[in-house]
C-alpha atoms as a PDB file:
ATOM      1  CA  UNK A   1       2.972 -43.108 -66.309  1.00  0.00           C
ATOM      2  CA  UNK A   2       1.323 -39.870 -66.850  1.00  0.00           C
ATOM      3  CA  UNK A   3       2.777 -37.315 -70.284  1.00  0.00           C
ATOM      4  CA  UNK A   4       4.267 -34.873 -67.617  1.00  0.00           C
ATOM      5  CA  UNK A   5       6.315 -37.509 -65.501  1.00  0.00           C
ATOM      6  CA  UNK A   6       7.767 -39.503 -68.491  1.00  0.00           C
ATOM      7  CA  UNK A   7       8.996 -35.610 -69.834  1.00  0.00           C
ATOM      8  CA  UNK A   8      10.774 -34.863 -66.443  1.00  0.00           C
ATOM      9  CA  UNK A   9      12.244 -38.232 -66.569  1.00  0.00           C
ATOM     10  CA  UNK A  10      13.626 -38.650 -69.721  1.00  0.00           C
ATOM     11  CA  UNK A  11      15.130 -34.969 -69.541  1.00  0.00           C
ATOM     12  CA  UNK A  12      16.732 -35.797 -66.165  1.00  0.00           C
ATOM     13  CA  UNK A  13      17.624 -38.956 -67.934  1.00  0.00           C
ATOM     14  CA  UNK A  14      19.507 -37.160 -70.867  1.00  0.00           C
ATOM     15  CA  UNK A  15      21.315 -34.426 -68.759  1.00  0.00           C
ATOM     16  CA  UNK A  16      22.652 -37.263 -66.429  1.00  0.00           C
ATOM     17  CA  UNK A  17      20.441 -36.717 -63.768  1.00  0.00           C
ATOM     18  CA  UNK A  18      18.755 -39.219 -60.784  1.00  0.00           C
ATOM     19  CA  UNK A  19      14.768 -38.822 -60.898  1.00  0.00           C
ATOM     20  CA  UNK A  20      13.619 -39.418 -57.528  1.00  0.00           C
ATOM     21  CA  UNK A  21       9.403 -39.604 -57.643  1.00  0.00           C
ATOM     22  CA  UNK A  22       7.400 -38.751 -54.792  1.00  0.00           C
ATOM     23  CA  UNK A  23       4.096 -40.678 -54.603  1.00  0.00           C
ATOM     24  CA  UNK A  24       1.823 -42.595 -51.926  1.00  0.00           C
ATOM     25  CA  UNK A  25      -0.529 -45.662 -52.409  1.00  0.00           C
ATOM     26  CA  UNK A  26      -0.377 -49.141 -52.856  1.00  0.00           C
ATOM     27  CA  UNK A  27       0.254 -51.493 -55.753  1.00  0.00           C
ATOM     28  CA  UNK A  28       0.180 -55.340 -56.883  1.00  0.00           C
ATOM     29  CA  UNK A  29       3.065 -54.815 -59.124  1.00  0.00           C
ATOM     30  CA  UNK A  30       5.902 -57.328 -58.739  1.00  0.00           C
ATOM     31  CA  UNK A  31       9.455 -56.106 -60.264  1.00  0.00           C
ATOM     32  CA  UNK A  32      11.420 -59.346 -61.263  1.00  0.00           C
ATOM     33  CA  UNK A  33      14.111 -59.542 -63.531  1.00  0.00           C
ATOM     34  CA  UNK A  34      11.425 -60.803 -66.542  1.00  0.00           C
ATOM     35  CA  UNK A  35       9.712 -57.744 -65.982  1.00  0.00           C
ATOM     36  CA  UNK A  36      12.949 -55.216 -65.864  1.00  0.00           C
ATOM     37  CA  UNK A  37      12.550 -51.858 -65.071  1.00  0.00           C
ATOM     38  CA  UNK A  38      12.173 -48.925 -67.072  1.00  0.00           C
ATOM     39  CA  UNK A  39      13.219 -45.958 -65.194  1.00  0.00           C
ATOM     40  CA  UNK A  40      15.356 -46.992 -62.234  1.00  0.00           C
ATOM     41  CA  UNK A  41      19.133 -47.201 -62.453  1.00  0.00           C
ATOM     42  CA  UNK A  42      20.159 -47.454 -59.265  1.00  0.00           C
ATOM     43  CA  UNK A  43      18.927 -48.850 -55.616  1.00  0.00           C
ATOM     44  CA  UNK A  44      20.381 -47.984 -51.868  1.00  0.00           C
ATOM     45  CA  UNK A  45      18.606 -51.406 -50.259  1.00  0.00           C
ATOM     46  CA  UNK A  46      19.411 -53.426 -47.673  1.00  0.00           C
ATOM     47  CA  UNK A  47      20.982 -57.093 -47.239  1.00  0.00           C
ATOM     48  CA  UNK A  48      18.172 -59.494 -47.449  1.00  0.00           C
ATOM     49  CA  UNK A  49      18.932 -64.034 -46.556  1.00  0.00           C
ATOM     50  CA  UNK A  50      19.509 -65.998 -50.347  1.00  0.00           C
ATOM     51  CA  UNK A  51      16.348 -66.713 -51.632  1.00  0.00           C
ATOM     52  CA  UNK A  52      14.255 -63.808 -50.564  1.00  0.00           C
ATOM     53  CA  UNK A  53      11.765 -62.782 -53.177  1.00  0.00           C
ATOM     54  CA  UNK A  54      13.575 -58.824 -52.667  1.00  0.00           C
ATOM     55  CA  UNK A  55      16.703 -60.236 -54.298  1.00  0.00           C
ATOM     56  CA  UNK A  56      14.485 -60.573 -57.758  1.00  0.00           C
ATOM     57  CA  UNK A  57      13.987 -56.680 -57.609  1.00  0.00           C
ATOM     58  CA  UNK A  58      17.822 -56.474 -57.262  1.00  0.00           C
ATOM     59  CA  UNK A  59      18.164 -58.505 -59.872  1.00  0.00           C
ATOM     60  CA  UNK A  60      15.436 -56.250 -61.694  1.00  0.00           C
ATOM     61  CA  UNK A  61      17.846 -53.551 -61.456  1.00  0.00           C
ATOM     62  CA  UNK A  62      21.311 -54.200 -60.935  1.00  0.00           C
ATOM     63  CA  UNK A  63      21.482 -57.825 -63.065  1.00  0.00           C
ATOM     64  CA  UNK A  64      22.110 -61.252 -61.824  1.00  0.00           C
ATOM     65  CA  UNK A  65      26.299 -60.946 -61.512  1.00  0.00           C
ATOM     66  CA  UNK A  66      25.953 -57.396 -59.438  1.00  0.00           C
ATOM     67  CA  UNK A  67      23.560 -58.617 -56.660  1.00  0.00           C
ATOM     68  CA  UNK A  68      25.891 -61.910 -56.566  1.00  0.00           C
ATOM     69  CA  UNK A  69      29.215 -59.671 -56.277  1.00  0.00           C
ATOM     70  CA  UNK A  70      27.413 -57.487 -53.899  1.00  0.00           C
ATOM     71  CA  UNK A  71      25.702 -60.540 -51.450  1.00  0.00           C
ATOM     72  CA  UNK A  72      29.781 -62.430 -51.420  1.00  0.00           C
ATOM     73  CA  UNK A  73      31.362 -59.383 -50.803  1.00  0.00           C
ATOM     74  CA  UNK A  74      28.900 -58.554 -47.335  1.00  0.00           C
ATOM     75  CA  UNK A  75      29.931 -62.032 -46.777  1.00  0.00           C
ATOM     76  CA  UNK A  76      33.497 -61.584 -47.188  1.00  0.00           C
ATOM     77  CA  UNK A  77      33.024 -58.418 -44.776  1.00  0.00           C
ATOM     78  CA  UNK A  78      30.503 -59.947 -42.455  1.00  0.00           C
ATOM     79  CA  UNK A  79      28.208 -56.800 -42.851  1.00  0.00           C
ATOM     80  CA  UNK A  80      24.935 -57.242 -40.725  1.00  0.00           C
ATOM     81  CA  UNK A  81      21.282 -58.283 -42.577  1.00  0.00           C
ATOM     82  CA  UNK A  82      17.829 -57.043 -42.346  1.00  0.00           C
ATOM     83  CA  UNK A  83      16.339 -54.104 -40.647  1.00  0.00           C
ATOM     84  CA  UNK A  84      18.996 -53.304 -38.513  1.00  0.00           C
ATOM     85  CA  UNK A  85      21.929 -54.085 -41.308  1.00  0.00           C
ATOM     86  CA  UNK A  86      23.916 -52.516 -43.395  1.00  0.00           C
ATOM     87  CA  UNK A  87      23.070 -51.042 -46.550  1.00  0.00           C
ATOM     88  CA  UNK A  88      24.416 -51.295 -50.151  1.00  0.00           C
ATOM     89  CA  UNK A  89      23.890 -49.355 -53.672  1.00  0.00           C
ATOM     90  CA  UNK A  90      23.140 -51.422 -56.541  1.00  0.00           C
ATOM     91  CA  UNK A  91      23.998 -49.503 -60.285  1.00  0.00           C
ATOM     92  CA  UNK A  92      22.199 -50.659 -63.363  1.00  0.00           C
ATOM     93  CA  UNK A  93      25.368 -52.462 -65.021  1.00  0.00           C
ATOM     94  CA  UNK A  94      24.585 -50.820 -68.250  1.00  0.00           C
ATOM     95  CA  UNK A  95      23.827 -47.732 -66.364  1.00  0.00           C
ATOM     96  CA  UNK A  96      25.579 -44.324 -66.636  1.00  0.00           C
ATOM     97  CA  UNK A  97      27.609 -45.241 -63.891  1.00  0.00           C
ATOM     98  CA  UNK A  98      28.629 -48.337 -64.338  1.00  0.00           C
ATOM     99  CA  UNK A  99      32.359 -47.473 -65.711  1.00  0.00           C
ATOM    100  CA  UNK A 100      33.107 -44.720 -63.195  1.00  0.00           C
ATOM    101  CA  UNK A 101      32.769 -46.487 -60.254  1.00  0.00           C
ATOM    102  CA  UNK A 102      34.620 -49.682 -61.185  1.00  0.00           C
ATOM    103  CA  UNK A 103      37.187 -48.609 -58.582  1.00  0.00           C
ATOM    104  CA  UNK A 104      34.847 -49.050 -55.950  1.00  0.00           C
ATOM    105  CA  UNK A 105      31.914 -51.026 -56.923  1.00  0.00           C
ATOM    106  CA  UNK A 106      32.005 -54.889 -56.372  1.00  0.00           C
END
């Protein structure tokens, strides 16, 4: 990541701020849970079937119990799948979030 990103993202970081990037290409990266990410905290994605390869980069970001709460509770609420689906927010569990939305957050 270049010097002049990683500044803008660690001060939106520490003042409690989203960092939303702009960019355009292509890339053979993979985000899986092994991997982690580094700078993203949160994810509006949609609902993909159980075993997907997509549900790793939820896992990537959100943890293992989120994306489970998440997938039975769009069960429990029959909310539509794929492209045409619902959508649902995944927060980092030990993001800055994570306690202020336990009223509403799976």
């Amino acid at each position: 990541m270049p010097g002049t990103s990683a500044r803008l993202i660690n001060a939106a970081k520490a003042d409690g701020r989203r960092a939303i990037g702009a960019a355009e290409g292509r890339t053979e990266l993979v985000v899986m849970p092994e991997r982690g990410v580094r700078v993203v905290d949160r994810l509006l994605t949609g609902l993909h079937e159980p075993g997907a390869s997509h549900l790793l980069m939820l896992e990537a970001v959100a943890g293992r119990a989120a994306v489970d709460r998440g997938y039975t509770e769009a069960v429990r609420r029959l909310y539509l799948w794929h492209e045409f689906g619902d959508v649902h927010l995944l927060l980092r569990e030990d993001g800055p979030h994570a306690e202020s939305c336990s009223g509403n957050c799976w």
